[in-house]
C-alpha atoms as a PDB file:
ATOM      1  CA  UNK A   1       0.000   0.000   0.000  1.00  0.00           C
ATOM      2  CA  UNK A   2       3.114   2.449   0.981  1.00  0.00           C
ATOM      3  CA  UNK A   3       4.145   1.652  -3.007  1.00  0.00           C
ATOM      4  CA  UNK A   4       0.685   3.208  -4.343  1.00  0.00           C
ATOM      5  CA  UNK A   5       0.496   5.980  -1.850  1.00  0.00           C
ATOM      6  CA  UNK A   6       4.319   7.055  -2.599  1.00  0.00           C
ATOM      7  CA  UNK A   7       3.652   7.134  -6.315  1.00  0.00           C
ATOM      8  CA  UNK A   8       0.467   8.648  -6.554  1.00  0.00           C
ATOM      9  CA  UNK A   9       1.853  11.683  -4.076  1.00  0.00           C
ATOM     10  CA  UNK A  10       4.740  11.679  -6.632  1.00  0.00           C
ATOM     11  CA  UNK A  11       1.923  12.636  -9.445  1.00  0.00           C
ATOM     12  CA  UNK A  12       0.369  14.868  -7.122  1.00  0.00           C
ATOM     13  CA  UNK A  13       3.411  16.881  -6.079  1.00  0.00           C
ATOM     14  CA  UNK A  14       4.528  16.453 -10.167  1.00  0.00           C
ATOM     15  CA  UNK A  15       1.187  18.141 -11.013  1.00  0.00           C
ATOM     16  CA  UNK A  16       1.550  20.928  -8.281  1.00  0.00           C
ATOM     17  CA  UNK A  17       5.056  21.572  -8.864  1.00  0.00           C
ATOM     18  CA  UNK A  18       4.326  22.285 -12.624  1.00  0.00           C
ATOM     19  CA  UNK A  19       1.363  24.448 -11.971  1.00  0.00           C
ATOM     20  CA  UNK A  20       3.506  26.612  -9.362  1.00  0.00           C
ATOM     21  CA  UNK A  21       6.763  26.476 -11.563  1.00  0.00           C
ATOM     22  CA  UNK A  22       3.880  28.042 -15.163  1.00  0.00           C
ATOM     23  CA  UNK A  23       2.251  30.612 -12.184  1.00  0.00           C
ATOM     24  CA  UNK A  24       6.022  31.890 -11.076  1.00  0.00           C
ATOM     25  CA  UNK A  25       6.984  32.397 -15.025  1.00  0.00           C
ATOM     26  CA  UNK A  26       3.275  34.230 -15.765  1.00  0.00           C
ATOM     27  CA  UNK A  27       4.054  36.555 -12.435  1.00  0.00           C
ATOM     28  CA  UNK A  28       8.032  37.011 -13.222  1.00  0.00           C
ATOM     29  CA  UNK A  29       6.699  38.236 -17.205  1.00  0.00           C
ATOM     30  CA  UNK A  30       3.885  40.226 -15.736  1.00  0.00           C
ATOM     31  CA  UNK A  31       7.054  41.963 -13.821  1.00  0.00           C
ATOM     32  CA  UNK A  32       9.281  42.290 -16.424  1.00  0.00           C
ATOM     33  CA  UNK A  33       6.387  44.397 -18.095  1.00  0.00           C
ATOM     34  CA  UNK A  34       5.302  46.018 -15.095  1.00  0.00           C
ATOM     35  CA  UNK A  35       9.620  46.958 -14.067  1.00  0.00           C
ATOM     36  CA  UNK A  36       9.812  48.609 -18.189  1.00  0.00           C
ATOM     37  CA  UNK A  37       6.650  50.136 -18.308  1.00  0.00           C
ATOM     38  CA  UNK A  38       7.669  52.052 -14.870  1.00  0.00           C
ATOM     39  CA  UNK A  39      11.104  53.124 -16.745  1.00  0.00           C
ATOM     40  CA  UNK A  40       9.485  54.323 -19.432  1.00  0.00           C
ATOM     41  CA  UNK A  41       6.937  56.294 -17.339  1.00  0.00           C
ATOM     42  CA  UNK A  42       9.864  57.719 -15.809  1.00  0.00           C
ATOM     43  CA  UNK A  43      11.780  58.582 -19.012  1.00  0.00           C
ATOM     44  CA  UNK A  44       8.651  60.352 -20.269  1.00  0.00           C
ATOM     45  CA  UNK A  45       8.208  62.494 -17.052  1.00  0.00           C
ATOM     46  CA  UNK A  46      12.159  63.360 -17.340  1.00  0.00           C
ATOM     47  CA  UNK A  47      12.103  64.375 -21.001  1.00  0.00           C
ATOM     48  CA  UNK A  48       9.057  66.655 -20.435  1.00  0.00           C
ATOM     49  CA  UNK A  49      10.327  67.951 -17.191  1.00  0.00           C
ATOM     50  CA  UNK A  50      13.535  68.934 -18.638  1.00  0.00           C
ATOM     51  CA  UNK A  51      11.325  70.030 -22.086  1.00  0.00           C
ATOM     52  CA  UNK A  52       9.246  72.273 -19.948  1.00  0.00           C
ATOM     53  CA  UNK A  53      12.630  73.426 -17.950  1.00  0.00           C
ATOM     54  CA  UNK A  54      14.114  74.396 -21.545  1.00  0.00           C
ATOM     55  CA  UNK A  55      10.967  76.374 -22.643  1.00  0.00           C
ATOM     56  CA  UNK A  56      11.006  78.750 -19.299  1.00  0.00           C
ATOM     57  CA  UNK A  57      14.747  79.306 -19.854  1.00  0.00           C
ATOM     58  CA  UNK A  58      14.314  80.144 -23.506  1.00  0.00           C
ATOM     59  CA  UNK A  59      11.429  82.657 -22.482  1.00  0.00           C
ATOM     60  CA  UNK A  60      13.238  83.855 -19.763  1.00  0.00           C
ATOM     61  CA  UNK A  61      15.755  85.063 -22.249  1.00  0.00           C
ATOM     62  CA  UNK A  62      13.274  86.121 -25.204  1.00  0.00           C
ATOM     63  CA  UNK A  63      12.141  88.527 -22.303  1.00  0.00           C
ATOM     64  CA  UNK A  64      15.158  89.785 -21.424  1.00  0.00           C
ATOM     65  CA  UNK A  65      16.290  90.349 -25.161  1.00  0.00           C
ATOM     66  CA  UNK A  66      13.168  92.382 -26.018  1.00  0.00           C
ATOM     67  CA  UNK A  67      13.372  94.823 -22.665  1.00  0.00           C
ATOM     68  CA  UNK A  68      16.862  95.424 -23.948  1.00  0.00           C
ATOM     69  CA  UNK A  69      15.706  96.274 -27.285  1.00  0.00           C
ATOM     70  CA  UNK A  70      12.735  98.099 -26.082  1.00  0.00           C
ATOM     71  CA  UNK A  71      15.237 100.353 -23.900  1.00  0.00           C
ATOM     72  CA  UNK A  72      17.526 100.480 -26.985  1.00  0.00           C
ATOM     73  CA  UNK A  73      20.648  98.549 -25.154  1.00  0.00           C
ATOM     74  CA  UNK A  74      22.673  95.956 -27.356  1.00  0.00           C
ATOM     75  CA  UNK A  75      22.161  92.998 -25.513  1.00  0.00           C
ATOM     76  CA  UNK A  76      24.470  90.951 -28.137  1.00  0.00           C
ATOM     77  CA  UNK A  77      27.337  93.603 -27.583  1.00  0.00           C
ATOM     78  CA  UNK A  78      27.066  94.994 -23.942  1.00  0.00           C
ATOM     79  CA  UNK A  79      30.617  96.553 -24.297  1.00  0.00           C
ATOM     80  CA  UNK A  80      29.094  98.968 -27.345  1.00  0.00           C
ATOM     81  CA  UNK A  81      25.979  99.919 -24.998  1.00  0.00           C
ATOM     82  CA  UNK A  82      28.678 101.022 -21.682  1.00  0.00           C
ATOM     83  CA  UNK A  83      31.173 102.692 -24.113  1.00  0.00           C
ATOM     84  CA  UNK A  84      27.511 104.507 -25.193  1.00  0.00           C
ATOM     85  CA  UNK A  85      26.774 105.888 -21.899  1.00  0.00           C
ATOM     86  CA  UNK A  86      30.587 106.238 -21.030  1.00  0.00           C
ATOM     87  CA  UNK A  87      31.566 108.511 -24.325  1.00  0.00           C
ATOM     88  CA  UNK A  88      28.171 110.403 -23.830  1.00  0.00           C
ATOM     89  CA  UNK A  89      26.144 109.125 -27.197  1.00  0.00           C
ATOM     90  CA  UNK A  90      23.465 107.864 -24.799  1.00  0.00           C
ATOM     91  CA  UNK A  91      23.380 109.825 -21.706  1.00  0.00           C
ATOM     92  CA  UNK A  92      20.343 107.798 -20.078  1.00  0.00           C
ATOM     93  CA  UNK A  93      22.488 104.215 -20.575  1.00  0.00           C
ATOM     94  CA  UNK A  94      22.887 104.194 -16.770  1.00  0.00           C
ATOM     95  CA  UNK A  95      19.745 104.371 -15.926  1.00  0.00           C
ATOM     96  CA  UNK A  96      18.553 102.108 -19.067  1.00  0.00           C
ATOM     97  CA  UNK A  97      21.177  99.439 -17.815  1.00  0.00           C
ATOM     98  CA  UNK A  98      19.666 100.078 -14.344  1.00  0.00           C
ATOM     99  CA  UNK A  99      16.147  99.464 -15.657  1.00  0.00           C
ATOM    100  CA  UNK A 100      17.438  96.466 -17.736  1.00  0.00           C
ATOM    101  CA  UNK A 101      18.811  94.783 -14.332  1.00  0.00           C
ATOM    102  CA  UNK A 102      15.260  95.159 -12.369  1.00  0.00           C
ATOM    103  CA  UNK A 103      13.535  93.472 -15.296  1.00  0.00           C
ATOM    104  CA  UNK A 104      15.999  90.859 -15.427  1.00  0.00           C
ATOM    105  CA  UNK A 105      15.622  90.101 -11.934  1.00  0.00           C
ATOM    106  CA  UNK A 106      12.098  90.227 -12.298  1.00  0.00           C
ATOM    107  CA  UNK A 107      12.199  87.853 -15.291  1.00  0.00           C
ATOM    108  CA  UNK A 108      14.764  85.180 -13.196  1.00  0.00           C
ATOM    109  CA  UNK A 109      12.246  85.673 -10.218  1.00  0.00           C
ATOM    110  CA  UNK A 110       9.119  84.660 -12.273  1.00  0.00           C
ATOM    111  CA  UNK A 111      11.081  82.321 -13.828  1.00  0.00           C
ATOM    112  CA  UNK A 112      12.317  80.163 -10.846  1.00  0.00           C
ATOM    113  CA  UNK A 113       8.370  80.218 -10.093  1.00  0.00           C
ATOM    114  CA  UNK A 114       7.104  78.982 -12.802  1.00  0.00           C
ATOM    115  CA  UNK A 115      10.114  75.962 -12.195  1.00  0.00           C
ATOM    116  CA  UNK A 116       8.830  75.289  -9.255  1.00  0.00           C
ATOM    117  CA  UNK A 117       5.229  75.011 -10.439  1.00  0.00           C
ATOM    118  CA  UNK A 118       6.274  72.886 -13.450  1.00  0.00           C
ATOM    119  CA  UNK A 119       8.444  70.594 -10.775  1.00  0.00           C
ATOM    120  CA  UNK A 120       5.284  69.806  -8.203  1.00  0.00           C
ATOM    121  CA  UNK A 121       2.796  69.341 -11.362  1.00  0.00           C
ATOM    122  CA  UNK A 122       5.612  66.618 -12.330  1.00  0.00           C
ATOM    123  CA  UNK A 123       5.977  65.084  -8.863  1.00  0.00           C
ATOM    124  CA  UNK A 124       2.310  64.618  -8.654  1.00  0.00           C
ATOM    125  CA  UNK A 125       2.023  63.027 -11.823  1.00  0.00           C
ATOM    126  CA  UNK A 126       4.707  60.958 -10.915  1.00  0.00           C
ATOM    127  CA  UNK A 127       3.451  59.858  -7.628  1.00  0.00           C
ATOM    128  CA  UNK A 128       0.157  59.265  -9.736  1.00  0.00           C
ATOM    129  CA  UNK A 129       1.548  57.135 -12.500  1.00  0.00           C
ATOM    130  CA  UNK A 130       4.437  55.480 -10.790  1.00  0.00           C
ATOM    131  CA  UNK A 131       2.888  54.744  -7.341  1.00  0.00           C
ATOM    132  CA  UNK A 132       0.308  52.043  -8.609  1.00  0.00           C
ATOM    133  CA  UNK A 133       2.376  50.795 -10.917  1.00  0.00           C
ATOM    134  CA  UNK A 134       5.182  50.458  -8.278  1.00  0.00           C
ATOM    135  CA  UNK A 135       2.707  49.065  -5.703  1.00  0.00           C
ATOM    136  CA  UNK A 136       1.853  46.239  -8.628  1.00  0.00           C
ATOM    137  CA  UNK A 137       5.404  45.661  -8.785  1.00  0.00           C
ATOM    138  CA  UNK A 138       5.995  44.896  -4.718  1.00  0.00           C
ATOM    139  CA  UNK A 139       2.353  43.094  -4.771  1.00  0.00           C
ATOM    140  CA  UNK A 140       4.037  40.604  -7.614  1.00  0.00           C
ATOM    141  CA  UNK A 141       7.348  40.498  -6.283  1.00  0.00           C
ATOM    142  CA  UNK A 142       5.621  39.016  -2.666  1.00  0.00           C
ATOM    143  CA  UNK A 143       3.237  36.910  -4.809  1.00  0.00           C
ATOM    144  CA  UNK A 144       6.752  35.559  -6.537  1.00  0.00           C
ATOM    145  CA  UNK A 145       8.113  35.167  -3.230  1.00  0.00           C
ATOM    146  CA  UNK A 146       4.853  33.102  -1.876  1.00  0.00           C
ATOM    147  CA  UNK A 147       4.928  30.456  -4.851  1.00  0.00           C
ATOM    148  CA  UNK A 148       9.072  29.985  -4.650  1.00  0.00           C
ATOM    149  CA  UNK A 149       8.523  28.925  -0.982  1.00  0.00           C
ATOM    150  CA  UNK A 150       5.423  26.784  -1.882  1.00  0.00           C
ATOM    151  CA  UNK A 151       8.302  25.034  -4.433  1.00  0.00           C
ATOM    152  CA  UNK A 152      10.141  24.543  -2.037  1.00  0.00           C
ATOM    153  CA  UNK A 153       7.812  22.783  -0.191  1.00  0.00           C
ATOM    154  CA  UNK A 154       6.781  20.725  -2.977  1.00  0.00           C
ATOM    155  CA  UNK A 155      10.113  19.989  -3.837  1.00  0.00           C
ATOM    156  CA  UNK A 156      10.720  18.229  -0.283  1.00  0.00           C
ATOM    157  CA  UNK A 157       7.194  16.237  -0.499  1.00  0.00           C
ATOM    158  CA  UNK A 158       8.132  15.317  -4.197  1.00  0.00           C
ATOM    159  CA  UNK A 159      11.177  13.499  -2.504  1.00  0.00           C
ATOM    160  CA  UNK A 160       9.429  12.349   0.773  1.00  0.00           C
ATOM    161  CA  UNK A 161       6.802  10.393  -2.034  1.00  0.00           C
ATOM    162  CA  UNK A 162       9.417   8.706  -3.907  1.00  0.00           C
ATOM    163  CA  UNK A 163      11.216   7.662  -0.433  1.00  0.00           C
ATOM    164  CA  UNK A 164       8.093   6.377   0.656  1.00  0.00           C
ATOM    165  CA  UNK A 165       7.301   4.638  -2.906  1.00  0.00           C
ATOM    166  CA  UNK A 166      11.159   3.565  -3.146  1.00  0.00           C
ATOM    167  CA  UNK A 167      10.881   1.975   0.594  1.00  0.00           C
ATOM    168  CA  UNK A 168       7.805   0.450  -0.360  1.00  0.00           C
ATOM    169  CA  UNK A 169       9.323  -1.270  -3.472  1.00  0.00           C
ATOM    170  CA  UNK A 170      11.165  -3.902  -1.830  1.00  0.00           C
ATOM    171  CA  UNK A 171       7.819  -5.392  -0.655  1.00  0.00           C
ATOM    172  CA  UNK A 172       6.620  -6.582  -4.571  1.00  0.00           C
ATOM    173  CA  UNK A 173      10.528  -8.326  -5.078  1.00  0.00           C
ATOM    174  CA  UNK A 174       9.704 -12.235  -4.437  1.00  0.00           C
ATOM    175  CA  UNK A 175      11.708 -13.995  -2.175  1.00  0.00           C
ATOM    176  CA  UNK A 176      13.793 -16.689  -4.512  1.00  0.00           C
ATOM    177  CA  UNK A 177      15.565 -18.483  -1.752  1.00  0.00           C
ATOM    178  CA  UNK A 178      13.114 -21.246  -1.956  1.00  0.00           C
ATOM    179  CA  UNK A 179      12.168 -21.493   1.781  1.00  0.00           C
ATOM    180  CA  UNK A 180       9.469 -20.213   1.533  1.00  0.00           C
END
């Protein structure tokens, strides 16, 4: 009876091992996706942070360009606009190149705001799109975790069977001394 019992837990643990060993590869894919999809959520978020980043600096300037036009100051040449005020062409330059710095403060000031804005809209859409996806990520890695134990566990009973059926085995082998 120990024969039948060892080898028909030796199917049974067979079966169960297989079915854990096709669950662990479905979860470890289902990973794999969920790990890349999370880097490219975060490559996305980068790119347009540092986009966004690139656009206020290129405003910033834009701005500053056209007060200095406005007030009639070479931006491209500031050397041409001080030997201006210093030779006496353009007696107001000091007080253009005074006006000039205010607005460029102003413009870095608003600037760094609007930065700041830009970098909390990304961090919540980060914590949005990330945080599920990272929570999936731990949830699979535990569930991965769960089933490699169960394994192991089947492993061991898988051996404990064919103990049981090998111990069993000597009962079926007749007895050819002839006694009897």
């Amino acid at each position: 009876m120990g024969f039948l019992t060892g080898a028909y837990l030796k199917m049974q643990s067979a079966r169960m091992r297989l079915q854990l060993q096709n669950e662990l590869t479905r979860i470890v894919s289902q990973m794999n996706r969920v790990t890349k999809q999370i880097g490219q959520v975060e490559r996305m978020m980068t790119s347009q942070q540092r986009n966004t980043n690139a656009m206020i600096q290129a405003q910033m300037q834009q701005s500053i360009f056209g007060a200095a036009k406005a007030l009639g100051i070479n931006y491209g040449n500031p050397t041409d606009a001080l030997n201006k005020g210093i030779s006496g062409a353009d007696p107001d330059m000091y007080v253009k190149m005074q006006k000039l710095a205010g607005i460029q403060q102003n413009v870095q000031m608003q600037g760094a705001q609007a930065q700041s804005v830009w970098a909390d809209y990304f961090d919540m859409m980060r914590e949005s799109q990330l945080e599920p996806l990272k929570d999936l990520e731990i949830a699979l890695g535990q569930q991965k975790a769960n089933i490699e134990s169960r394994l192991k566990l089947i492993e061991g009973q898988e051996d404990a069977a064919k103990q049981m059926e090998k111990s069993s085995q000597k009962d079926f082998v007749p007895e050819y001394t002839g006694q009897g």
